[in-house]
N, C-alpha and C. Protein backbone atom coordinates (compact mmCIF):
# COMPACT_ATOMS: atom_id res chain seq x y z
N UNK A 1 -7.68 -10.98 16.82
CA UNK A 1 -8.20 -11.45 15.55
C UNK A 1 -8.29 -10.29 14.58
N UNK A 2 -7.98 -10.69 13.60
CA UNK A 2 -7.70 -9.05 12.17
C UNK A 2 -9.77 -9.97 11.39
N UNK A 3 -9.96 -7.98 11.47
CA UNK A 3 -11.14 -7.99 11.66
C UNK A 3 -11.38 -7.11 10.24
N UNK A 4 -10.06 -7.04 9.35
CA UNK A 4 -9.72 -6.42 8.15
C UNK A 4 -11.10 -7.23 6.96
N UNK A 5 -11.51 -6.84 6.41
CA UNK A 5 -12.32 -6.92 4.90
C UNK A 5 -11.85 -6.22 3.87
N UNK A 6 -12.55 -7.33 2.59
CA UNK A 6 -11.48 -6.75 1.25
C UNK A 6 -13.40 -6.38 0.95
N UNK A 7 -12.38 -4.62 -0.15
CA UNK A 7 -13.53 -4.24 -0.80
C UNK A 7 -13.15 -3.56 -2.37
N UNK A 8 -13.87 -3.07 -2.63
CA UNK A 8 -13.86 -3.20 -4.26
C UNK A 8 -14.25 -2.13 -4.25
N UNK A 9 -13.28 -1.03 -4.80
CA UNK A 9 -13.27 0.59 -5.38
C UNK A 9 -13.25 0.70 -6.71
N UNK A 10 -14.20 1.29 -6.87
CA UNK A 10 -14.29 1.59 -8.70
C UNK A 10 -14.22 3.34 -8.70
N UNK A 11 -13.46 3.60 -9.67
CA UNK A 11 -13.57 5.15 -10.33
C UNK A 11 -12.86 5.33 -11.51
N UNK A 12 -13.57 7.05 -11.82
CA UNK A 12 -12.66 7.05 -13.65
C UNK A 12 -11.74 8.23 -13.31
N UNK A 13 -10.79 7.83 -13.87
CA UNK A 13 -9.43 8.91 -14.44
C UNK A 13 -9.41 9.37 -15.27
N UNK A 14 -9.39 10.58 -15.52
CA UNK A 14 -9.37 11.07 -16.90
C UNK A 14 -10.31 10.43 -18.09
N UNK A 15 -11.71 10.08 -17.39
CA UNK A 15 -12.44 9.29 -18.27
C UNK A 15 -12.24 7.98 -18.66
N UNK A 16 -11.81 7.36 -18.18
CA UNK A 16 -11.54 5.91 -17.91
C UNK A 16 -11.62 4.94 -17.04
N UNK A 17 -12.09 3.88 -16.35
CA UNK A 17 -12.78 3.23 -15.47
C UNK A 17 -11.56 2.88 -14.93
N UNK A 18 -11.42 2.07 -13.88
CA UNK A 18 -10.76 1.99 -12.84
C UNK A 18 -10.78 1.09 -11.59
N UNK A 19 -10.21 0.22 -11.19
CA UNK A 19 -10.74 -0.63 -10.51
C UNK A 19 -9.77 -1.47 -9.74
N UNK A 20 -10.23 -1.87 -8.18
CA UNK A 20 -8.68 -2.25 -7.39
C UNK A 20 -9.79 -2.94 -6.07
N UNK A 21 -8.73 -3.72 -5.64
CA UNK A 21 -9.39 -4.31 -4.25
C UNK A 21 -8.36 -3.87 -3.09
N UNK A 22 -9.32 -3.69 -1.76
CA UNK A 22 -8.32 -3.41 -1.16
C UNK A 22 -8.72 -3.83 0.38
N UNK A 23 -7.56 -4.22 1.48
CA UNK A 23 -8.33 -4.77 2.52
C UNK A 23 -7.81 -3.90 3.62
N UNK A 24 -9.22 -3.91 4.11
CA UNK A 24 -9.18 -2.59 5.83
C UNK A 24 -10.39 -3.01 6.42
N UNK A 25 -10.21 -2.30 7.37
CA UNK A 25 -10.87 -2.87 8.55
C UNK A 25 -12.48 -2.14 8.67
N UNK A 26 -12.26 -0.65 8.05
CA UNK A 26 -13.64 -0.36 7.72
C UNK A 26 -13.80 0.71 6.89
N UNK A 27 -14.50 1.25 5.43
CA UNK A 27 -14.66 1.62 4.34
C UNK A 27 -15.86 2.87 4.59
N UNK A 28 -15.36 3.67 4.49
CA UNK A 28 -16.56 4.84 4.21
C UNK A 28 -16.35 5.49 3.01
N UNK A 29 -17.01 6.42 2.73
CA UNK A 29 -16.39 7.69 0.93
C UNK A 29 -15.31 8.05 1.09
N UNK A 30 -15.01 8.80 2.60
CA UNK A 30 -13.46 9.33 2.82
C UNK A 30 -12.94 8.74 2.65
N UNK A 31 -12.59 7.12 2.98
CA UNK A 31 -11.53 6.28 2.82
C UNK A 31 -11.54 6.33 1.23
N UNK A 32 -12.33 5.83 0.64
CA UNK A 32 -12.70 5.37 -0.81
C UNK A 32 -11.98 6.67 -1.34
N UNK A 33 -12.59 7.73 -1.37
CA UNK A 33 -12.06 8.59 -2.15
C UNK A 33 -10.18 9.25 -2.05
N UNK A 34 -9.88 8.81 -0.53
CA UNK A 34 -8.75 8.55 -0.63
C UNK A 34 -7.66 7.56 -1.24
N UNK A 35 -8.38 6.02 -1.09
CA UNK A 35 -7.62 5.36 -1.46
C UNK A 35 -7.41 5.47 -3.22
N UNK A 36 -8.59 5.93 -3.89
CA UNK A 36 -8.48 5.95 -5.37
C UNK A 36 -8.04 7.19 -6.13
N UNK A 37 -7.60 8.06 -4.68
CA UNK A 37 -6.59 8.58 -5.18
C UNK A 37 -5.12 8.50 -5.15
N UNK A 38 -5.08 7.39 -4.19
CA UNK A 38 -3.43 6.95 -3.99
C UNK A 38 -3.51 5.99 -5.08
N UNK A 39 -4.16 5.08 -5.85
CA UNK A 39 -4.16 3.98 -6.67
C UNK A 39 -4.40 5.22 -8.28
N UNK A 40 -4.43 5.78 -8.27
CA UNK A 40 -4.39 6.97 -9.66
C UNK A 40 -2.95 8.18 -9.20
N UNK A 41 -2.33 7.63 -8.44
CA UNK A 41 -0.73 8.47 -8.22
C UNK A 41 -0.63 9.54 -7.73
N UNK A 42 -2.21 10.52 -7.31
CA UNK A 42 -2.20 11.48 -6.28
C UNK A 42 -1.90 11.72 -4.85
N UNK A 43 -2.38 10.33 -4.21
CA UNK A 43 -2.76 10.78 -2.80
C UNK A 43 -1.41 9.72 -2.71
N UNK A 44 -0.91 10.05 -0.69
CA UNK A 44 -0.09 9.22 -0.54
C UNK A 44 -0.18 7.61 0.68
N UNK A 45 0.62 7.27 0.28
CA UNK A 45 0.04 5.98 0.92
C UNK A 45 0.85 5.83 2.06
N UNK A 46 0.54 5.80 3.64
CA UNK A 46 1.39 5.24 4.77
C UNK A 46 2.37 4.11 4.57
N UNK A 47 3.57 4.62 4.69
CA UNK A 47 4.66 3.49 4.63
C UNK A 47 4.63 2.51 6.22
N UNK A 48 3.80 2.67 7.11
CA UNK A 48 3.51 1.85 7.93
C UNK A 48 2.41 1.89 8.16
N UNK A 49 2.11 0.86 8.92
CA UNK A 49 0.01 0.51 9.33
C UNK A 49 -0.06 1.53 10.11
N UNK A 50 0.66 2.26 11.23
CA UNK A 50 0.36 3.03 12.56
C UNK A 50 1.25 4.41 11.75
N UNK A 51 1.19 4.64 10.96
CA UNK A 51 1.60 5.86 10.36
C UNK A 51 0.64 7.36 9.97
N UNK A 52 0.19 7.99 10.82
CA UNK A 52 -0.66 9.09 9.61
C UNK A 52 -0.56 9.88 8.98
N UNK A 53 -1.15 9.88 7.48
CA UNK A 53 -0.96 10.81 6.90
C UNK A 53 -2.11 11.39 6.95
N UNK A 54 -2.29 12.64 6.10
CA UNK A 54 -3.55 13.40 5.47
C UNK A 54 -4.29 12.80 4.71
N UNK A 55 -5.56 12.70 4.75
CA UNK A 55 -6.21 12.06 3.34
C UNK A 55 -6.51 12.87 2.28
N UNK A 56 -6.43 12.25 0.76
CA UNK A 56 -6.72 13.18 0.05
C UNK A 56 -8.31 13.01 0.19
N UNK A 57 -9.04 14.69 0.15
CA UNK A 57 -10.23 14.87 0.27
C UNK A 57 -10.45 14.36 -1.28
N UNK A 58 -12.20 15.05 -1.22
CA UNK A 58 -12.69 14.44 -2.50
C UNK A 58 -12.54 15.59 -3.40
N UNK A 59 -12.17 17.16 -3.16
CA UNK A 59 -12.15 18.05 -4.01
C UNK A 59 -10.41 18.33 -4.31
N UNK A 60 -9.63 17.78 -3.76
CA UNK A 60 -8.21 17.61 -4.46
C UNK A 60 -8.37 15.96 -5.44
N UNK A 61 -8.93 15.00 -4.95
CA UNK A 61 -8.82 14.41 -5.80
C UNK A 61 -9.57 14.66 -7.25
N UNK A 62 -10.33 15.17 -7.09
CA UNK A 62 -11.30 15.81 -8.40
C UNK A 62 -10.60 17.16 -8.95
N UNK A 63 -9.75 17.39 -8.70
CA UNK A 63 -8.83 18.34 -9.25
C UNK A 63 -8.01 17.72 -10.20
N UNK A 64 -7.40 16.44 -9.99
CA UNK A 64 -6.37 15.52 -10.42
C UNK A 64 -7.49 14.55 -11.32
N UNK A 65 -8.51 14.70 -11.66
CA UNK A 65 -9.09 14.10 -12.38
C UNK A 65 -9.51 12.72 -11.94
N UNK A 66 -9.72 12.54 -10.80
CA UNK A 66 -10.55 11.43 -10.45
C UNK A 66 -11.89 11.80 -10.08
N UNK A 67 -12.67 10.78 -10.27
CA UNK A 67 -14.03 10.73 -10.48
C UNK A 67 -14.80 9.84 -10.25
N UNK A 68 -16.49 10.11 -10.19
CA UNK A 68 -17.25 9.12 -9.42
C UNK A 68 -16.91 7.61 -8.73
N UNK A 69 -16.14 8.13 -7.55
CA UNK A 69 -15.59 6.73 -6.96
C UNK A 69 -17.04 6.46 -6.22
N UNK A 70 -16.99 4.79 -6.22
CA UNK A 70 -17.88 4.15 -5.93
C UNK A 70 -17.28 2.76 -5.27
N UNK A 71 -17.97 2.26 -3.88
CA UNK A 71 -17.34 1.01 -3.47
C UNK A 71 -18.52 0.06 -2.65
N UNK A 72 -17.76 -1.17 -2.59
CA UNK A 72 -18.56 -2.35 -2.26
C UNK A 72 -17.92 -3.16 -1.59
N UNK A 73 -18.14 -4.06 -0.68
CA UNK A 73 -17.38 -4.84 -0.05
C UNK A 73 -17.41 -6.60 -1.14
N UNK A 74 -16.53 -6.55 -1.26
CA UNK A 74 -16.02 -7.82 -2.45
C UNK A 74 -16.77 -9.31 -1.88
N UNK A 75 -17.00 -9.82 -2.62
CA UNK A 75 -17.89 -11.06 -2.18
C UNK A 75 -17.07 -12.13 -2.81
């Protein structure tokens, strides 16, 4: 049984808000701050489910101008 949940990442780019849903199986800051940096064109995204990459941390993504990411599980 896929045990995946959709959640709701908010952050600003270059001063601008930002906002995406996305579904996984479980959500912490690391994830968050990774995924909103692959959805702002920094970080990279696994071309398969069983693939790993590196995550972008939160001080390369704040280099590239992303900012106060914040998340919630979507209702």
């Amino acid at each position: 049984m896929n045990s995946a949940k959709l959640f709701v990442i908010e952050y600003t780019l270059h001063g601008t808000a930002k906002s995406f849903i996305i579904r996984l199986e479980k959500m912490d800051n690391a994830e968050a701050w990774h995924w909103a940096s692959c959805d702002a064109g920094v970080g990279r995204i696994p071309r398969f489910g069983r693939e790993k990459v590196q995550k972008t941390s939160k001080p390369m993504a704040e280099k590239f101008g992303v900012e106060n990411v914040k998340w919630r599980p979507a209702n």
